[in-house]
N, C-alpha and C. Protein backbone atom coordinates (compact mmCIF):
# COMPACT_ATOMS: atom_id res chain seq x y z
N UNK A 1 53.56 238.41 108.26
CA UNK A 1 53.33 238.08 109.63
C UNK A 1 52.93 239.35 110.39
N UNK A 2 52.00 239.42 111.03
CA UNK A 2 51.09 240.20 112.16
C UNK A 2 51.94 240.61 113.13
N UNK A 3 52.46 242.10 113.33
CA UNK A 3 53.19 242.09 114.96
C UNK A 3 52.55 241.89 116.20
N UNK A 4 52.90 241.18 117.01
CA UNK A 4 51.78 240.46 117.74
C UNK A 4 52.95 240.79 118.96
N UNK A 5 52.22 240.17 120.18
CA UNK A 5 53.18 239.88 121.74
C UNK A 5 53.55 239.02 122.09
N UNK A 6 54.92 238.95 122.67
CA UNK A 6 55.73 238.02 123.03
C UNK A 6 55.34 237.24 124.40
N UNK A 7 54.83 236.18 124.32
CA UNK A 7 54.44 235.52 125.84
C UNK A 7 55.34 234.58 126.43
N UNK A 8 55.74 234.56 127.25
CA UNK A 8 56.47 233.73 128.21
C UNK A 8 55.76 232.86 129.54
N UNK A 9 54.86 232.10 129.39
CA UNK A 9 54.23 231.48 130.25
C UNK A 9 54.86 230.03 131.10
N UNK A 10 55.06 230.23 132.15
CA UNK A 10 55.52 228.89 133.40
C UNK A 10 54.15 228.21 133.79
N UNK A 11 54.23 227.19 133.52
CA UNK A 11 52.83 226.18 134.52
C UNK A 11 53.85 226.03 135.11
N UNK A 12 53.25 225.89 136.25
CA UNK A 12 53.76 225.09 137.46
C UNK A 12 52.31 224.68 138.31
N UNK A 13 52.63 223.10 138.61
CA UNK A 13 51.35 222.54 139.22
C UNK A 13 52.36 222.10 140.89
N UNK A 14 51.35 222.49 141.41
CA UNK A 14 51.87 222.75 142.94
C UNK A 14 51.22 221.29 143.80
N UNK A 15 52.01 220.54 144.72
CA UNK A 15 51.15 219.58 144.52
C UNK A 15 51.64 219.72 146.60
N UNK A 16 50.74 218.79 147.17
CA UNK A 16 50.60 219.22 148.89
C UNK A 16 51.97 218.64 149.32
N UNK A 17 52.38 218.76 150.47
CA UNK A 17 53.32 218.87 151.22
C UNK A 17 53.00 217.25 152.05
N UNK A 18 54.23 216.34 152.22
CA UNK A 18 54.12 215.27 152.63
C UNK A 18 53.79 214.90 154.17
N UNK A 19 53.10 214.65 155.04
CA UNK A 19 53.31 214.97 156.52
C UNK A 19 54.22 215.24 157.00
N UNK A 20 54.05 216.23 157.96
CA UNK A 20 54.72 216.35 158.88
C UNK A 20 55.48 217.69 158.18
N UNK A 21 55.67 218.17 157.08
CA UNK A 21 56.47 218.66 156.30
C UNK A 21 56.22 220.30 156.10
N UNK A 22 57.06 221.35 156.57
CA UNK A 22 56.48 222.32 156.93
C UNK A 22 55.98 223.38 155.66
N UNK A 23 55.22 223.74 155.78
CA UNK A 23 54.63 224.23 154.64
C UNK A 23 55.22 225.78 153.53
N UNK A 24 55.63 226.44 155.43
CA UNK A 24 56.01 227.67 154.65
C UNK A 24 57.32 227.63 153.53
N UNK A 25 58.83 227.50 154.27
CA UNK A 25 59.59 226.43 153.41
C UNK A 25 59.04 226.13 151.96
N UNK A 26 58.13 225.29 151.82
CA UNK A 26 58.23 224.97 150.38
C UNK A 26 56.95 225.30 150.00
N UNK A 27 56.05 226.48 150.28
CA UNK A 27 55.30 227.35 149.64
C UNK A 27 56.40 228.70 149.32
N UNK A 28 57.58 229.30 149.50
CA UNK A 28 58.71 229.94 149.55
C UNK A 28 59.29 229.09 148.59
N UNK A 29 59.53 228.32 148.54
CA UNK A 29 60.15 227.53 147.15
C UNK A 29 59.97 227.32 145.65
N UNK A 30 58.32 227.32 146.58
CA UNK A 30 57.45 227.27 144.64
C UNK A 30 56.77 228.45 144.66
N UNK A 31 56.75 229.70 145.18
CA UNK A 31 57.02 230.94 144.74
C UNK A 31 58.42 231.39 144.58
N UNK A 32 59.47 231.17 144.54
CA UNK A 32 60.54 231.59 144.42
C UNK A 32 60.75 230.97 142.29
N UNK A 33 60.94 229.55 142.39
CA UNK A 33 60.59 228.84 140.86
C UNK A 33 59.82 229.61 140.23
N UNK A 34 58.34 230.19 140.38
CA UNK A 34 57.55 230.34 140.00
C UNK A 34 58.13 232.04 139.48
N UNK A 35 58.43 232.66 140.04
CA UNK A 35 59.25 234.21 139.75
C UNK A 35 60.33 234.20 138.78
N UNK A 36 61.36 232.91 138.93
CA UNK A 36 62.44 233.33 138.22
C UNK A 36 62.02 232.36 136.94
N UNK A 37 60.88 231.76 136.51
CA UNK A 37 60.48 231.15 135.73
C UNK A 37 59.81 232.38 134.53
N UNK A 38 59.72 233.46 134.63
CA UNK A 38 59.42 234.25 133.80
C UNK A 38 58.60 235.58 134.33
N UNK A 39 57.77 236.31 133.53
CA UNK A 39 57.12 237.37 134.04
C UNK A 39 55.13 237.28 134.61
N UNK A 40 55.38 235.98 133.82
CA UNK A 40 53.58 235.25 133.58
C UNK A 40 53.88 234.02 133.90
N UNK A 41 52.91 233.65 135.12
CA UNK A 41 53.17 232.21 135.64
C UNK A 41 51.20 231.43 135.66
N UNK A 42 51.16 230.27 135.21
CA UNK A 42 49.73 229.65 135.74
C UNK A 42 50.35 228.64 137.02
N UNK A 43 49.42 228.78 137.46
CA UNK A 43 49.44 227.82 138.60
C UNK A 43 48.23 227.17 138.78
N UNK A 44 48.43 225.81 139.35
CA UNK A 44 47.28 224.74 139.44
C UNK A 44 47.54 224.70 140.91
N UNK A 45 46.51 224.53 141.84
CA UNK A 45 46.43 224.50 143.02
C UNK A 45 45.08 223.90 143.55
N UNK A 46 45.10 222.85 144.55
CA UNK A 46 43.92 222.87 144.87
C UNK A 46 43.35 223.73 145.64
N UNK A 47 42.57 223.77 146.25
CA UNK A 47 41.62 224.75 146.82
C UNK A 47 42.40 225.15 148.43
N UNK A 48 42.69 224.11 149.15
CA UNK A 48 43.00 224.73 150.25
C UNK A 48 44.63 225.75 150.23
N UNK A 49 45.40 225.35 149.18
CA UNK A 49 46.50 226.06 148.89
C UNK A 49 46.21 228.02 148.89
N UNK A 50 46.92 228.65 148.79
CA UNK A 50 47.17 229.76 149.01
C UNK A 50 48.48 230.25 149.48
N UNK A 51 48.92 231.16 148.36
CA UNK A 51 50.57 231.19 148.22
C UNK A 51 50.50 233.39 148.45
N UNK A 52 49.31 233.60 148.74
CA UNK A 52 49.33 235.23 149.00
C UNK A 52 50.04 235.63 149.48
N UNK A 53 50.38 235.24 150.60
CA UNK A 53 51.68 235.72 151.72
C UNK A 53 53.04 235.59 151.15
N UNK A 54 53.07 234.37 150.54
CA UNK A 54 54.37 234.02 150.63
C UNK A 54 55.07 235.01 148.92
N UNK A 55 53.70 234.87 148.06
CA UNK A 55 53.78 236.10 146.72
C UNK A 55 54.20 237.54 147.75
N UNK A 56 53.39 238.00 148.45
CA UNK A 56 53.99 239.67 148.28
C UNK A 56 55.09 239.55 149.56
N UNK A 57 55.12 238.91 150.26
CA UNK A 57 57.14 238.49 151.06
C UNK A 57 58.18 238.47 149.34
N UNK A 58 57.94 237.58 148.98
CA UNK A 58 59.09 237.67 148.10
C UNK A 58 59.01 238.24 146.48
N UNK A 59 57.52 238.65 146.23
CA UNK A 59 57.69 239.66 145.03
C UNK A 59 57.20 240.93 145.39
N UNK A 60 56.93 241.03 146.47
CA UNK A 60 56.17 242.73 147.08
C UNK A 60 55.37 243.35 145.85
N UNK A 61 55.83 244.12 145.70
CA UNK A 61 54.46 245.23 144.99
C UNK A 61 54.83 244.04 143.24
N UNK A 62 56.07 243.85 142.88
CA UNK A 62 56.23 243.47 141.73
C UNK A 62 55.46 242.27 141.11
N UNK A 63 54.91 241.48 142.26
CA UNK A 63 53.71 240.46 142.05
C UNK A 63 52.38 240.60 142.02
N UNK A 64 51.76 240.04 141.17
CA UNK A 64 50.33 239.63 141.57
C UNK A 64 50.12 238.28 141.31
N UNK A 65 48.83 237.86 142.40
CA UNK A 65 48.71 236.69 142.65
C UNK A 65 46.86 236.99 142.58
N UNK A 66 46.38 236.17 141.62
CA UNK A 66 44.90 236.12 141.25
C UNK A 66 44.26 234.84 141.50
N UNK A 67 43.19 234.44 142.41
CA UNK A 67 43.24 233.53 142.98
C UNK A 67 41.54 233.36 142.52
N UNK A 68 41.58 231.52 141.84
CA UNK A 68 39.72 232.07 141.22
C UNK A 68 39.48 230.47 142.23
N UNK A 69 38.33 230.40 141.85
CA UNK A 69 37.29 229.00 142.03
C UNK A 69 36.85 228.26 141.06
N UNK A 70 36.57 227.43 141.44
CA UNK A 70 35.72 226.71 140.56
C UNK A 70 34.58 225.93 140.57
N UNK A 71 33.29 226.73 140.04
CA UNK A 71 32.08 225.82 140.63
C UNK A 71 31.78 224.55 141.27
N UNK A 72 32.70 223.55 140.98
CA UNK A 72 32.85 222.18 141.56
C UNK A 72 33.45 222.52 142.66
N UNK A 73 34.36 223.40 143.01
CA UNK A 73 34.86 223.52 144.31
C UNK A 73 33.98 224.16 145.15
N UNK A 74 33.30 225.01 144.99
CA UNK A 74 32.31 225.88 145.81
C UNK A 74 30.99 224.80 146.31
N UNK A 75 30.55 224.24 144.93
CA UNK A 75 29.61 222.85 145.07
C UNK A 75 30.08 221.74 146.23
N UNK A 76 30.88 221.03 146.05
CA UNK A 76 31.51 220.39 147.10
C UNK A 76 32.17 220.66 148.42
N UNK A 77 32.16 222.19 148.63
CA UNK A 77 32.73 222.38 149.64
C UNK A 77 34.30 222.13 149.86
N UNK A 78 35.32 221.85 148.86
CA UNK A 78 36.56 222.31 148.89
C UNK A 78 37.09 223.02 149.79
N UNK A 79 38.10 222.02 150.76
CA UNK A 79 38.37 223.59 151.71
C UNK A 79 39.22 224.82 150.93
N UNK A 80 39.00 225.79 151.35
CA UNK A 80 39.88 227.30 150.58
C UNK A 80 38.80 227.92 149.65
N UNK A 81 37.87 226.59 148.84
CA UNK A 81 36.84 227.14 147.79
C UNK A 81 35.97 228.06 148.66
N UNK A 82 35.65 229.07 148.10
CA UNK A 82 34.70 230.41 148.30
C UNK A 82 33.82 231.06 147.54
């Protein structure tokens, strides 16, 4: 056997907030899960989501948060897509 690296990967699929329902609260929630879930997290998000703020409030320098597109989102006009 090959010595290779140990990965620890969390999905977590983030899904919108019900009316009326305040956002920061439970964007703080599923970055909080998302941290103590390991050192490497994927996240599924649609386009208007964005968890930047609420990543360096509660992981400061110890986070990164990499945020892509996806041609269908840019195509359609997705809000958040860029």
């Amino acid at each position: 056997m090959k010595p290779g690296i140990a990965l620890h990967l969390t999905l977590v699929i983030v899904c919108t907030a019900a009316p009326g329902q305040a956002a920061e609260p439970r964007q703080d929630a599923q970055v909080r899960a998302i941290i103590e879930g390991g050192p490497l997290a994927l996240v599924i998000l649609g386009g208007a989501h964005d968890l930047t703020d609420n990543v360096r409030k509660l992981a400061g320098r110890a986070g990164e948060y990499v945020r892509g597109t996806t041609r269908w989102g840019r195509r359609f006009g997705v809000e958040g897509a860029e």
